[in-house]
Protein backbone atom coordinates (compact mmCIF):
# COMPACT_ATOMS: atom_id res chain seq x y z
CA UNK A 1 -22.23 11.68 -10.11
CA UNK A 2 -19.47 9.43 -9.22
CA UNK A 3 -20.51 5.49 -9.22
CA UNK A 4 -21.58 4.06 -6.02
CA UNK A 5 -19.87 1.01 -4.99
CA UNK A 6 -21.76 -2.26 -3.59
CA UNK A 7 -20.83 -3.10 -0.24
CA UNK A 8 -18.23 -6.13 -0.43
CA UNK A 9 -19.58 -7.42 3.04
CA UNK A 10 -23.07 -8.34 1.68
CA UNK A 11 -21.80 -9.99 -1.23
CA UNK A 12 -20.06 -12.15 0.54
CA UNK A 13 -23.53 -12.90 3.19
CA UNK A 14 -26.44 -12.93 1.28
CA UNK A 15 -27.73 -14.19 -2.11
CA UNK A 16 -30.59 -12.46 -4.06
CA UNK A 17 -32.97 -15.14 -5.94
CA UNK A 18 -34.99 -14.62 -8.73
CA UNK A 19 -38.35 -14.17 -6.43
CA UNK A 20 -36.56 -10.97 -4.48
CA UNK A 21 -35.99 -13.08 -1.00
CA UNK A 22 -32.62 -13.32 0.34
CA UNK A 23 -30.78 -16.38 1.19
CA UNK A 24 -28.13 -15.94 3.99
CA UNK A 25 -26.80 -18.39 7.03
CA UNK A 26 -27.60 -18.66 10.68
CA UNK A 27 -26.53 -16.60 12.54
CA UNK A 28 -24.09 -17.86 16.09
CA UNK A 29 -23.27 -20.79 14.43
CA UNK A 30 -19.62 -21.20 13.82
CA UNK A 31 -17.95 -22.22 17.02
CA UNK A 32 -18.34 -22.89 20.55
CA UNK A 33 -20.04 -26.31 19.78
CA UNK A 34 -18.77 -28.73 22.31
CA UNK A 35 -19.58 -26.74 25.62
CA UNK A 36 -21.62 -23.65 25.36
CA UNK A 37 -24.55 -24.95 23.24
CA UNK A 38 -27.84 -27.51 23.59
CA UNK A 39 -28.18 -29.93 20.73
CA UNK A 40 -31.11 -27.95 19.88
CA UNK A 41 -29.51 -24.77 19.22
CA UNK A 42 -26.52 -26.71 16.72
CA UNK A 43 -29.10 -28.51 14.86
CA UNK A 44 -31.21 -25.26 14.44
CA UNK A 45 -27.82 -23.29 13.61
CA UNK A 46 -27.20 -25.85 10.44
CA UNK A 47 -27.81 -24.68 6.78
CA UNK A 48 -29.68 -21.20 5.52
CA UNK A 49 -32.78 -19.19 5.91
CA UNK A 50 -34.52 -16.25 4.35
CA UNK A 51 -34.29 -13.04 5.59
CA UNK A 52 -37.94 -11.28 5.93
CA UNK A 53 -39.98 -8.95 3.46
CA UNK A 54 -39.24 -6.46 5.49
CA UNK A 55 -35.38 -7.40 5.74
CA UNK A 56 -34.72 -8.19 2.52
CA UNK A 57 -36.20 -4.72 1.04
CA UNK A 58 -33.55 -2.71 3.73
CA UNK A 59 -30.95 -4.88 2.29
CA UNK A 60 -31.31 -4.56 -1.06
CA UNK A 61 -31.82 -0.89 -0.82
CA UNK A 62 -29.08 -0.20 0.80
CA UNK A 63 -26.80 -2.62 0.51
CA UNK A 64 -27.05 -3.26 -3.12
CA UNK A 65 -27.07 0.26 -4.57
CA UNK A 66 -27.72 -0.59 -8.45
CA UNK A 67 -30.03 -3.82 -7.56
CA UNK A 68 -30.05 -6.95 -6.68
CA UNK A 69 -27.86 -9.00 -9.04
């Protein structure tokens, strides 16, 4: 069987920690800042999140064919 290859995309969006969650940014959150968005939404649009149990296990799975680091 021929190696499978880990999909470039996710290592460049999300980050596996040691406890299995995944780190990734907020989504909608890179432009559009001065007109089309409340305060609200660009404060809540700063920094990263986890992704879900549920997420996080898709992701790895498929994403990440050989595991997570």
């Amino acid at each position: 069987m021929p190696k499978l290859k880990t999909k470039s995309g996710a290592k460049k969006r999300f980050q596996v920690k040691k406890s299995g969650k995944i780190k990734h940014a907020v989504a909608f959150a890179k432009h559009l800042f001065t007109h089309a968005k409340s305060m609200d939404r660009r404060r809540r649009g700063r920094g990263t999140t986890n992704l879900r149990d549920m997420d996080a296990k898709k992701v790895i799975k498929e994403l990440f064919p050989y595991g997570a680091n």
